[in-house]
Protein backbone atom coordinates (compact mmCIF):
# COMPACT_ATOMS: atom_id res chain seq x y z
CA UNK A 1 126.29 13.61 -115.56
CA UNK A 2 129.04 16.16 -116.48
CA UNK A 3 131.60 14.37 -118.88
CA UNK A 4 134.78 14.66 -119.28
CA UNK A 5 136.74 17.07 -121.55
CA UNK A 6 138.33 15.34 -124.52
CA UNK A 7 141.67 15.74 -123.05
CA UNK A 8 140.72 13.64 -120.24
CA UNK A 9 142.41 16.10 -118.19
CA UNK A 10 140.30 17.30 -114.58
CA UNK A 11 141.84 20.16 -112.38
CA UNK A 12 141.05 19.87 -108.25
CA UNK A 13 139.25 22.21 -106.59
CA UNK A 14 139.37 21.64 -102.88
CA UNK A 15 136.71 23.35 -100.20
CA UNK A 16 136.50 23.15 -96.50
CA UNK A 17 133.62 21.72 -95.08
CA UNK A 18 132.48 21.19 -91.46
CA UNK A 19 131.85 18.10 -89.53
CA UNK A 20 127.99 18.39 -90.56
CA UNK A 21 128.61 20.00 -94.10
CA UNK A 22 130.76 16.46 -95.03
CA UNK A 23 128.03 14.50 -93.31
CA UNK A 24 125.50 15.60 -95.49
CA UNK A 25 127.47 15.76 -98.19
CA UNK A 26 128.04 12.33 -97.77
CA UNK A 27 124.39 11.22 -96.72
CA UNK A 28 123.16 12.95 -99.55
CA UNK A 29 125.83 11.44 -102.17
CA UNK A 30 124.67 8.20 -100.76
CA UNK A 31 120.89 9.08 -101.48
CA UNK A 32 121.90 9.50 -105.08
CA UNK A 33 123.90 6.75 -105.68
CA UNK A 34 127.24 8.64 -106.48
CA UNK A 35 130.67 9.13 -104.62
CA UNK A 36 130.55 12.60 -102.97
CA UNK A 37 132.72 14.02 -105.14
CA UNK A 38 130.63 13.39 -108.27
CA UNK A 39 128.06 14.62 -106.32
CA UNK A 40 129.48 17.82 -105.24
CA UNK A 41 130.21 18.64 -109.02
CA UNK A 42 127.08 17.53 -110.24
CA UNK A 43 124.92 20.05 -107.48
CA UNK A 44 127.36 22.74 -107.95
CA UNK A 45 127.16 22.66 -111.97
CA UNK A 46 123.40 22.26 -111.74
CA UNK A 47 122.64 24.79 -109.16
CA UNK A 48 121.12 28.43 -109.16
CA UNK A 49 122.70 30.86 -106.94
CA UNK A 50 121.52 33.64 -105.42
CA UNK A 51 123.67 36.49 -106.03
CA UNK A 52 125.69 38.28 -103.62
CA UNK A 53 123.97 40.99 -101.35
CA UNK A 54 124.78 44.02 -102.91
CA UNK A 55 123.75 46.33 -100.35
CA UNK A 56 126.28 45.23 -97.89
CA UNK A 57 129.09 48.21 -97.54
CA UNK A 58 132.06 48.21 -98.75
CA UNK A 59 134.32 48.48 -95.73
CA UNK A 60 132.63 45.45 -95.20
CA UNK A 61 133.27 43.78 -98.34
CA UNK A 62 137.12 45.26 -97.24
CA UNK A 63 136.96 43.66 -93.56
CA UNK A 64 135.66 40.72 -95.12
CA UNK A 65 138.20 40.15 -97.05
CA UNK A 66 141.19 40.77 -94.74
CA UNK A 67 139.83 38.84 -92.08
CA UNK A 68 139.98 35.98 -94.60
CA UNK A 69 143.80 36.68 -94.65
CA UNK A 70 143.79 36.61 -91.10
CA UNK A 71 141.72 32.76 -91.40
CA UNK A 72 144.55 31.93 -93.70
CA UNK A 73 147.57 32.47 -91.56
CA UNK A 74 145.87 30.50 -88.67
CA UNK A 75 145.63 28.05 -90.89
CA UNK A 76 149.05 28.06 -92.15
CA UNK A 77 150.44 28.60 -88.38
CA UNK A 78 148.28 25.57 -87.04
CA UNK A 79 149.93 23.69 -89.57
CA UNK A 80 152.97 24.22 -88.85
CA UNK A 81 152.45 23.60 -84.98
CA UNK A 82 151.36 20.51 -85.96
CA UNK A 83 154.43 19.30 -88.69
CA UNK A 84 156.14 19.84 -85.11
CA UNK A 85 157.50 22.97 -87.28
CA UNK A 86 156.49 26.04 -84.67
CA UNK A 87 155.19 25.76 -81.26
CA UNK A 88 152.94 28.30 -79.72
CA UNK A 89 149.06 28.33 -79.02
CA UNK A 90 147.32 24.97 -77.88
CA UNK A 91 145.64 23.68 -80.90
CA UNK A 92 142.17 23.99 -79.66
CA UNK A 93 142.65 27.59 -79.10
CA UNK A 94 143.90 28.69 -82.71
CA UNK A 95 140.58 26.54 -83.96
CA UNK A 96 138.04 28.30 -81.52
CA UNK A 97 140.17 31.55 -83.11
CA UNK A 98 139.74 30.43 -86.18
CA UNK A 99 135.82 29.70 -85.72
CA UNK A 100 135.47 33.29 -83.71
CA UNK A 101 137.28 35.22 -87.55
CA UNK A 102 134.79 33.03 -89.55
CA UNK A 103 131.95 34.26 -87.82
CA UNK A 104 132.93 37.69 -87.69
CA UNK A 105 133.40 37.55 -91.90
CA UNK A 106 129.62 36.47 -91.79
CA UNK A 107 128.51 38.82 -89.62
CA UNK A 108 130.38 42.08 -91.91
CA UNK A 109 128.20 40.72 -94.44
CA UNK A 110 125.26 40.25 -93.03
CA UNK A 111 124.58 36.36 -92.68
CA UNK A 112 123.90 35.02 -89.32
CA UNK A 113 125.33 31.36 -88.58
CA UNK A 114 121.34 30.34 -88.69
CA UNK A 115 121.16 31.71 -92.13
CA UNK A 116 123.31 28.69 -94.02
């Protein structure tokens, strides 16, 4: 197990997972006999990653990135929609929006949703 840095001091990292990413997560964390968030660290520190494709273009390395920008104020707008701050869009249809930009960023690179 990864231990802790003498100053006993830990930063967050927070990721976005679906529905079914958090389940397995979970089920899996279970399986080992740790909370998920040990978990998490431990399979991320231990893992082996395959590098990124490096034959993808680089406009779409560009559109990938700014369509993440785009992701980002959807998030920040549904948030405010629902602090009761702004009012707009339905809910639902900012997350199908939101769903439709994620898939387009994997599909300027190159992975298909079958593919994760």
């Amino acid at each position: 197990m990864t231990k802790m840095h003498d100053d006993g001091l830990r930063k967050v990292l927070a990721i976005r997972l679906t529905k079914g990413e958090r389940a397995l997560v979970e089920q899996k964390a279970v399986e080992a006999g740790l909370p998920p968030a040990t978990y998490i660290r431990e399979a991320a520190l231990r893992a082996i990653v395959a590098p990124v494709k490096s034959d993808i273009p680089e406009i779409n390395r560009a559109a990938w990135a700014s369509l993440a920008r785009v992701c980002a104020n959807l998030n920040q707008y549904q948030a405010a929609i629902n602090a009761g701050q702004a009012t707009g869009y339905p809910a639902q249809f900012l997350e199908e929006l939101r769903g439709q930009v994620q898939m387009l960023r994997r599909a300027v690179i190159g992975v298909r949703d079958n593919d994760e």
